[in-house]
C-alpha atoms as a PDB file:
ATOM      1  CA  UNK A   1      37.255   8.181  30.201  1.00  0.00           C
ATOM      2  CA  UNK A   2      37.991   8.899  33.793  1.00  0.00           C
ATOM      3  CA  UNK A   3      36.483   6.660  35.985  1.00  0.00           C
ATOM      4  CA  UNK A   4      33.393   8.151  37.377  1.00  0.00           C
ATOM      5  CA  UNK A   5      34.417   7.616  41.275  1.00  0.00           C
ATOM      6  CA  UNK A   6      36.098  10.275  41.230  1.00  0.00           C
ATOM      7  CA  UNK A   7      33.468  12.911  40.594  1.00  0.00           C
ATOM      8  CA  UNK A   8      30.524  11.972  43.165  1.00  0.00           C
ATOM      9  CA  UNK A   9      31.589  15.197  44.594  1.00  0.00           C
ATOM     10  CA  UNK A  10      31.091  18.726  43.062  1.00  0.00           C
ATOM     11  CA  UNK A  11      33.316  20.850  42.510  1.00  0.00           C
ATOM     12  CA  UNK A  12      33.082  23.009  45.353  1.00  0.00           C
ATOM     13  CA  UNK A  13      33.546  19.600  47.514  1.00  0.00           C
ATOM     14  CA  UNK A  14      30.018  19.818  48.851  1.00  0.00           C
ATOM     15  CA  UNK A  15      28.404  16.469  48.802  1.00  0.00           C
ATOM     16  CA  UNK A  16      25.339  15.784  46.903  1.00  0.00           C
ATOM     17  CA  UNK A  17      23.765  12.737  48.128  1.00  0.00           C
ATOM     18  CA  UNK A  18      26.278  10.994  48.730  1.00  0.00           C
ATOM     19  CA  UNK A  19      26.732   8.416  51.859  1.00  0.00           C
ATOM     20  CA  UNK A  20      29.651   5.668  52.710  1.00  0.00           C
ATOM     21  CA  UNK A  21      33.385   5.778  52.358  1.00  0.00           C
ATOM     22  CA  UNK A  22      34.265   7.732  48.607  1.00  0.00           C
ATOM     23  CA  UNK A  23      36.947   5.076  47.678  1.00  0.00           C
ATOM     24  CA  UNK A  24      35.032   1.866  47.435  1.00  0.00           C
ATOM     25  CA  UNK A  25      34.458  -0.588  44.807  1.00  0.00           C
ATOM     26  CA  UNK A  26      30.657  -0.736  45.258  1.00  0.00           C
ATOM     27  CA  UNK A  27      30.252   2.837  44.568  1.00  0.00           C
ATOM     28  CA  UNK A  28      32.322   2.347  40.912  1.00  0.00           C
ATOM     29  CA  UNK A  29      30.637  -0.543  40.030  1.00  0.00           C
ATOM     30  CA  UNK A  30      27.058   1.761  40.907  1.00  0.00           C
ATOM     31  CA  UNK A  31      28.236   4.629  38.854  1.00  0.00           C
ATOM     32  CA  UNK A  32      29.770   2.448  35.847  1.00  0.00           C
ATOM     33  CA  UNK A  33      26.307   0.946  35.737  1.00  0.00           C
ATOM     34  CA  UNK A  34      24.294   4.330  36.200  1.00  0.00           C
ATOM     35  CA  UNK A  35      26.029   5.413  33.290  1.00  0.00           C
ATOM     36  CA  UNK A  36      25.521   2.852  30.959  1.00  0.00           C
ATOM     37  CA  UNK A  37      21.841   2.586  31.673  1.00  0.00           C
ATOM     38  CA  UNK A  38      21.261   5.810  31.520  1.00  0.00           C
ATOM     39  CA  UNK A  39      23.047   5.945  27.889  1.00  0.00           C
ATOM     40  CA  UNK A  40      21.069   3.018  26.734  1.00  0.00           C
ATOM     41  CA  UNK A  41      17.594   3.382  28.240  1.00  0.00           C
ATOM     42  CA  UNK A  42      17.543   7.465  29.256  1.00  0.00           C
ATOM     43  CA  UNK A  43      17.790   8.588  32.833  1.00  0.00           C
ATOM     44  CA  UNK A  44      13.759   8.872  33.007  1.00  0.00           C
ATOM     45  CA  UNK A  45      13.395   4.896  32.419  1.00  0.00           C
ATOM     46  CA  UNK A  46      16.115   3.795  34.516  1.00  0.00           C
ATOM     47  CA  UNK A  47      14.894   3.063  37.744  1.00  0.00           C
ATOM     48  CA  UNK A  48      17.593   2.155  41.050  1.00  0.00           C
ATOM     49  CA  UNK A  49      16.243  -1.383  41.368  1.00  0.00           C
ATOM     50  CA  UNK A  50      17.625  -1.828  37.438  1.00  0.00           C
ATOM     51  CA  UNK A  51      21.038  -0.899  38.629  1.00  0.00           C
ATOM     52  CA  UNK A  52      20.770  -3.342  41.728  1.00  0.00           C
ATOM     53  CA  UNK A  53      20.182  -5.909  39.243  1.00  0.00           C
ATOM     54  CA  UNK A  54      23.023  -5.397  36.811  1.00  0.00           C
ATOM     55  CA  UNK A  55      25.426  -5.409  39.447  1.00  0.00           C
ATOM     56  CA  UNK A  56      23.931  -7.847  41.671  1.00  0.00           C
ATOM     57  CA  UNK A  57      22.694  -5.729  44.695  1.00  0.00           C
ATOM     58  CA  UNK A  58      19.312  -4.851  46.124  1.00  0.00           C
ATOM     59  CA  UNK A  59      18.266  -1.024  45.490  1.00  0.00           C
ATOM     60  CA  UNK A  60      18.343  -0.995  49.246  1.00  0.00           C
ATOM     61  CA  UNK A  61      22.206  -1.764  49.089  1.00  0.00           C
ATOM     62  CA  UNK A  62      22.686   0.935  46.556  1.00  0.00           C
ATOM     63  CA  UNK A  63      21.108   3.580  48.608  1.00  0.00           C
ATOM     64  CA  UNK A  64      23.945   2.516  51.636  1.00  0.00           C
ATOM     65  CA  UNK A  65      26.348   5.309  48.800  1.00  0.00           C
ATOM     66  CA  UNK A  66      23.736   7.511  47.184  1.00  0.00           C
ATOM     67  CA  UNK A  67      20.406   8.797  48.876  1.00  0.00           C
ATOM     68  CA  UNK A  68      18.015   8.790  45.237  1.00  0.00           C
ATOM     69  CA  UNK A  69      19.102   8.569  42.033  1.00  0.00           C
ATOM     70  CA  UNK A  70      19.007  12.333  41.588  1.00  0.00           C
ATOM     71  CA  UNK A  71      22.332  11.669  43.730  1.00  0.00           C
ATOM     72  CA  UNK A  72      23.507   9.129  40.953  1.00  0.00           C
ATOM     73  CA  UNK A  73      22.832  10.981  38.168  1.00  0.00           C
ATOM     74  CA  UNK A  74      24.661  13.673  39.527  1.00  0.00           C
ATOM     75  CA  UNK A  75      27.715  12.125  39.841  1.00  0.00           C
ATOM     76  CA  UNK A  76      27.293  11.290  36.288  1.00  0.00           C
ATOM     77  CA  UNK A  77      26.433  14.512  35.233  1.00  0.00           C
ATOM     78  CA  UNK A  78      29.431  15.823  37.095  1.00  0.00           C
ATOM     79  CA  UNK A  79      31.928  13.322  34.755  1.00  0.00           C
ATOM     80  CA  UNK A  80      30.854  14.838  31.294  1.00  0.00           C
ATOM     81  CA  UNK A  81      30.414  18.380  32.812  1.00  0.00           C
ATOM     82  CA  UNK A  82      33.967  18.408  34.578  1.00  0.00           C
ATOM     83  CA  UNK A  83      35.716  16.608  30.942  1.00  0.00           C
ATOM     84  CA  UNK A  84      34.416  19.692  29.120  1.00  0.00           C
ATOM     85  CA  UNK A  85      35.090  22.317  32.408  1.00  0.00           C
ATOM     86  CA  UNK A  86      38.871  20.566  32.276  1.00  0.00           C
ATOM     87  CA  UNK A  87      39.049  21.703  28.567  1.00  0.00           C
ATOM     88  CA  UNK A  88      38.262  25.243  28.753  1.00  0.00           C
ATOM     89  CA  UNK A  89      40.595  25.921  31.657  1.00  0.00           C
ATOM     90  CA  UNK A  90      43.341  24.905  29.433  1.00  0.00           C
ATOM     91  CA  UNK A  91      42.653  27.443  27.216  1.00  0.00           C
ATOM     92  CA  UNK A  92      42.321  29.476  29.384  1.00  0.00           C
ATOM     93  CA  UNK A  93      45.708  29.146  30.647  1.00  0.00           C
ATOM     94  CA  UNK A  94      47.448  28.959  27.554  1.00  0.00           C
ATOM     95  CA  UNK A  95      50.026  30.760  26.474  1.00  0.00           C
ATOM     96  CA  UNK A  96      47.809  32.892  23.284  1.00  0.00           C
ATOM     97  CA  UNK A  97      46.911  36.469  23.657  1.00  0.00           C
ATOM     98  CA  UNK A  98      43.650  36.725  25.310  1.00  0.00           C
ATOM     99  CA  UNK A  99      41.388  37.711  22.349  1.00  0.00           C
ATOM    100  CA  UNK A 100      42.615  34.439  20.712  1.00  0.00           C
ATOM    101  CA  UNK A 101      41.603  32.781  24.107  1.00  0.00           C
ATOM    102  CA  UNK A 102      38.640  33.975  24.501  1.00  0.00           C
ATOM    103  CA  UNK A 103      37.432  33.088  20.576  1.00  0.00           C
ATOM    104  CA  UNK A 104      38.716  29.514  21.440  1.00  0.00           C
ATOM    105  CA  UNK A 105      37.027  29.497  24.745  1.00  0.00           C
ATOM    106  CA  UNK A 106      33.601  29.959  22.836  1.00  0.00           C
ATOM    107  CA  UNK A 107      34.252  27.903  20.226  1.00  0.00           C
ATOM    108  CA  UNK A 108      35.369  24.662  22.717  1.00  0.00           C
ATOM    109  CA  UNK A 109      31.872  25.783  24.728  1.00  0.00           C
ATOM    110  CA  UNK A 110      29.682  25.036  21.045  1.00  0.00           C
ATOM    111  CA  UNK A 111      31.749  22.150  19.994  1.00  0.00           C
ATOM    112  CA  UNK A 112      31.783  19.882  23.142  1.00  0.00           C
ATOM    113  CA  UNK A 113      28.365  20.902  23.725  1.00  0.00           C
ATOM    114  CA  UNK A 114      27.457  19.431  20.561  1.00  0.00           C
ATOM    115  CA  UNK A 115      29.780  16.326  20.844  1.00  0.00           C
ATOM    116  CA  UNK A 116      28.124  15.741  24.122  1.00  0.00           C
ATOM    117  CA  UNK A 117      24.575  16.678  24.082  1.00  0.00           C
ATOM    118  CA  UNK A 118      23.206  16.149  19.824  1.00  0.00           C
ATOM    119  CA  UNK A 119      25.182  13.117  19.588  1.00  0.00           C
ATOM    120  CA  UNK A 120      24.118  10.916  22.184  1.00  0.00           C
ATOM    121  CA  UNK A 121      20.325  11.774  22.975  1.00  0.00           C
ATOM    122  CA  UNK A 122      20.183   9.959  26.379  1.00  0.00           C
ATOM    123  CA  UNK A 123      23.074  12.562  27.281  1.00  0.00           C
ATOM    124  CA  UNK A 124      21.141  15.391  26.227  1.00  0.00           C
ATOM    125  CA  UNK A 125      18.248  14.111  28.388  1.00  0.00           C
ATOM    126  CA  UNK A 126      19.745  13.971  31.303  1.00  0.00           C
ATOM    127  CA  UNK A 127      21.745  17.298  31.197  1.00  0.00           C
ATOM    128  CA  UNK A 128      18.899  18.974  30.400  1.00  0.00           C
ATOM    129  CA  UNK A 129      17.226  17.565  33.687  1.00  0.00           C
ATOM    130  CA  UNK A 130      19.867  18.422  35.591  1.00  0.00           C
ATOM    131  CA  UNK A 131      20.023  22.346  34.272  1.00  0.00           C
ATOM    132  CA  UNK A 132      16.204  22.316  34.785  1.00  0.00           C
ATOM    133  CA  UNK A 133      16.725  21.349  38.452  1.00  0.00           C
ATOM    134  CA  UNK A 134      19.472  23.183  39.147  1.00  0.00           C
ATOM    135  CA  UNK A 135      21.594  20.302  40.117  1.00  0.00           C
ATOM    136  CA  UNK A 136      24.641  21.106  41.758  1.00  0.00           C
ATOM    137  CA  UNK A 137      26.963  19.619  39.003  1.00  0.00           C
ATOM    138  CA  UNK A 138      25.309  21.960  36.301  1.00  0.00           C
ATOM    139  CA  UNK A 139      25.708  24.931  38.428  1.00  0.00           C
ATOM    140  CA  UNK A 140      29.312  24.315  39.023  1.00  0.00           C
ATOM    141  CA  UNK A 141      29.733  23.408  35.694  1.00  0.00           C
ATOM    142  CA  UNK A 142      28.626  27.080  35.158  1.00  0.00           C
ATOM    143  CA  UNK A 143      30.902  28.477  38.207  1.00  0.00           C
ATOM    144  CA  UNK A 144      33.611  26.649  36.071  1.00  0.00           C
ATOM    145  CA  UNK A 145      32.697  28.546  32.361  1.00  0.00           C
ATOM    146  CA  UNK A 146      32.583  31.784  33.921  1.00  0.00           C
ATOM    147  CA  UNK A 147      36.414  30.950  36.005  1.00  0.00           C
ATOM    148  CA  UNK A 148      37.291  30.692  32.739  1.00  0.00           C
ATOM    149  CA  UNK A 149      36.093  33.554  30.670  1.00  0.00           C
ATOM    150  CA  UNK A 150      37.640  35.761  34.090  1.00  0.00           C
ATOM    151  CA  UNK A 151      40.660  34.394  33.735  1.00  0.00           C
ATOM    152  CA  UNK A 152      40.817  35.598  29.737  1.00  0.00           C
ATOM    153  CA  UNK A 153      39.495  38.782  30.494  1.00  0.00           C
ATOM    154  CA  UNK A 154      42.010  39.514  33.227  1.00  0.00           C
ATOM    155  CA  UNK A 155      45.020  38.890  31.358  1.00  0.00           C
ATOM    156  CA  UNK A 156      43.708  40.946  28.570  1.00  0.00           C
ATOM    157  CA  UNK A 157      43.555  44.074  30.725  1.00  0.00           C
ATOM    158  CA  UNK A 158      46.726  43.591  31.900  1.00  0.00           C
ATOM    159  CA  UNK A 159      47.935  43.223  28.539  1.00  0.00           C
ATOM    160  CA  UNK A 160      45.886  46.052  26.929  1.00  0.00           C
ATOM    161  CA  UNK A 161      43.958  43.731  24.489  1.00  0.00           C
ATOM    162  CA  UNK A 162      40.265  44.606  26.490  1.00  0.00           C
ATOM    163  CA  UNK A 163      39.067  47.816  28.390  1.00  0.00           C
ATOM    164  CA  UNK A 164      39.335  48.421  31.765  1.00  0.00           C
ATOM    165  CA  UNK A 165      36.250  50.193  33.074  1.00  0.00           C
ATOM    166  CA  UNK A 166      33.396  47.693  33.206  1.00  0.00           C
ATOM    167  CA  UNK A 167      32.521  45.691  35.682  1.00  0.00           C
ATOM    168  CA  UNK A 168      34.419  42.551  35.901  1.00  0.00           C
ATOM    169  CA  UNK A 169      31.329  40.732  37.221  1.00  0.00           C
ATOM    170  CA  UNK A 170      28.966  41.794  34.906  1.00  0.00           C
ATOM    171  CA  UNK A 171      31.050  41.491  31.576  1.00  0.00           C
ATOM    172  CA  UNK A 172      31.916  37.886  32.447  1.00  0.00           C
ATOM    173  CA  UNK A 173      28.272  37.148  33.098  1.00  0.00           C
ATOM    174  CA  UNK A 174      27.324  38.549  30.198  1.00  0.00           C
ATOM    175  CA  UNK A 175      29.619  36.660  28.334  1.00  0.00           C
ATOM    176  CA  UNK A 176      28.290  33.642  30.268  1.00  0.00           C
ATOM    177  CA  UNK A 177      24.974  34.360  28.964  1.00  0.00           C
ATOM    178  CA  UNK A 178      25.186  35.332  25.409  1.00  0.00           C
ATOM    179  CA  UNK A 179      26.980  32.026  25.113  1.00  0.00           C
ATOM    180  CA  UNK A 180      23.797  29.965  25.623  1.00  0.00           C
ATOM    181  CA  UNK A 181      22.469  30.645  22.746  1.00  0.00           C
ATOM    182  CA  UNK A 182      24.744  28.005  21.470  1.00  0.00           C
ATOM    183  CA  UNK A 183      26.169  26.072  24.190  1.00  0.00           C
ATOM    184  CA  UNK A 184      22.735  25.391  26.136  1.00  0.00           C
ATOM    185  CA  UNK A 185      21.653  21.517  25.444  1.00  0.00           C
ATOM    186  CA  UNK A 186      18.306  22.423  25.602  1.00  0.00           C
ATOM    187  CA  UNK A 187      18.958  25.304  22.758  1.00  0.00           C
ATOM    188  CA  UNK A 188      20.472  23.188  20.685  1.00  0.00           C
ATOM    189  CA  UNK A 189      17.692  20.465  19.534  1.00  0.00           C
ATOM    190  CA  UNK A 190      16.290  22.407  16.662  1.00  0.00           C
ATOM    191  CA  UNK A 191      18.878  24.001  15.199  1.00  0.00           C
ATOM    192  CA  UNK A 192      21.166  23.344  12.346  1.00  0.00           C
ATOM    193  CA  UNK A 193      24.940  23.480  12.617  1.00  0.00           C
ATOM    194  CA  UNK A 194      25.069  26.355  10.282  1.00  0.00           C
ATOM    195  CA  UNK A 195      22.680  28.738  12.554  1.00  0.00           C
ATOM    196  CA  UNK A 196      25.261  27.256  15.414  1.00  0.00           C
ATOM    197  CA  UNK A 197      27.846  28.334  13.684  1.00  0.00           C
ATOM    198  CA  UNK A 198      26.546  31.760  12.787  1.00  0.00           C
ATOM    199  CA  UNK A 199      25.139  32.774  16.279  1.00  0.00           C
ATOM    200  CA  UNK A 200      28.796  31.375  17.409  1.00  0.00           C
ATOM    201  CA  UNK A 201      30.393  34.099  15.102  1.00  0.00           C
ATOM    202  CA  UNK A 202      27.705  36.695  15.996  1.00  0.00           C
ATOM    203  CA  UNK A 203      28.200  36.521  19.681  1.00  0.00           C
ATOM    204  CA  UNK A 204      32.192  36.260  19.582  1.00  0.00           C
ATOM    205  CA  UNK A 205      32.153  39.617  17.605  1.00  0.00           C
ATOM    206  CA  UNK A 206      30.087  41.464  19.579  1.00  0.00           C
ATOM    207  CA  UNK A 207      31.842  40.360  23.007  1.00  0.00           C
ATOM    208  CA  UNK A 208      35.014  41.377  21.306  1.00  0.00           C
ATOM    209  CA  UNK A 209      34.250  44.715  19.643  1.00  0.00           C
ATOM    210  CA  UNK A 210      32.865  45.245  23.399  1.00  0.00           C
ATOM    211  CA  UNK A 211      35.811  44.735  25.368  1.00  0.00           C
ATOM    212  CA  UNK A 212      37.991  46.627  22.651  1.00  0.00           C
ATOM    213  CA  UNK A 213      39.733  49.704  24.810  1.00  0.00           C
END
């Protein structure tokens, strides 16, 4: 795992929270613990006094690099987001023809979704928090997915794989949106990987047989 220093900023490079010099050992050693608390006792229980204490600094001290924990957890959030956003760029600039691109795009968006957010509950928790709020790190995690599905589409007009006369804009947020239904953490608590899997294969044919020329 990449260490978590170097995503207290989002992706956009606005700050959220954030005080003191980026490249300091304090800050690591704050994040490092954030995240291990908040995998072990959830992000609601974990208070910023608890993370003073595991590293052996008042909460005051802590607050000299992040202004609330809101601020900490987002720099958190911003390390799983940006592993999965990292993922689906790559696919999106591989070397397949687009339609293949695009099925793998949604399929990586259900998978690490699930990997991430069913298998580790405290993970879930806090994502979900963080989509609720509209934390910066979830909404450039979803400035990321739609970069991506762009991308795809692009190439596939060029190539003649997907019509031409839509709106850009609106196909790739409606791509953005039907995706939810399996991607969203919150979505995903009650339902079994079968209807996953079939609401993956519903969505990825309709999206196709829609951009067909």
């Amino acid at each position: 795992m990449k260490d978590m220093a170097e995503f207290i900023e989002t992706t956009d490079g606005v700050p959220t929270g954030q005080r003191g010099p980026a490249e300091h050992e304090r800050r690591a050693q704050i994040l490092k613990a954030a995240d291990e608390h908040f995998r072990h006792y959830g992000y609601s229980k974990t208070s910023v006094a608890a993370l003073g204490r595991a590293i052996g600094v008042s909460a005051a001290y802590i607050y000299r690099f992040f202004d609330s924990k809101q601020a900490i957890g987002e720099a958190v959030v911003a390390q799983v987001l940006s592993e999965m956003d990292a993922g689906l760029h790559e696919i999106a600039a591989g070397p397949e023809l687009a339609t293949a691109r695009l099925r793998r795009l949604l399929l990586s968006m259900m998978q690490c979704s699930c990997d991430r957010f069913l298998k580790d509950q405290k993970v879930h928790e806090i994502v979900v928090v963080a989509m609720e709020n509209n934390w910066c790190a979830t909404v450039d995690h979803q400035h990321a997915v739609e970069k991506a599905i762009r991308q795809v589409i692009i190439d596939g007009r060029e190539s003649g794989e997907f019509e031409r006369k839509s709106p850009l804009d609106e196909i790739c947020s409606a791509i953005v949106a039907a995706s939810l239904c399996f991607s969203h953490p919150k979505l995903l608590e009650s339902e079994s990987n079968e209807e996953l899997d079939r609401r993956l294969t519903i969505v990825t044919s309709l999206v196709l047989r829609s951009l067909a020329p």
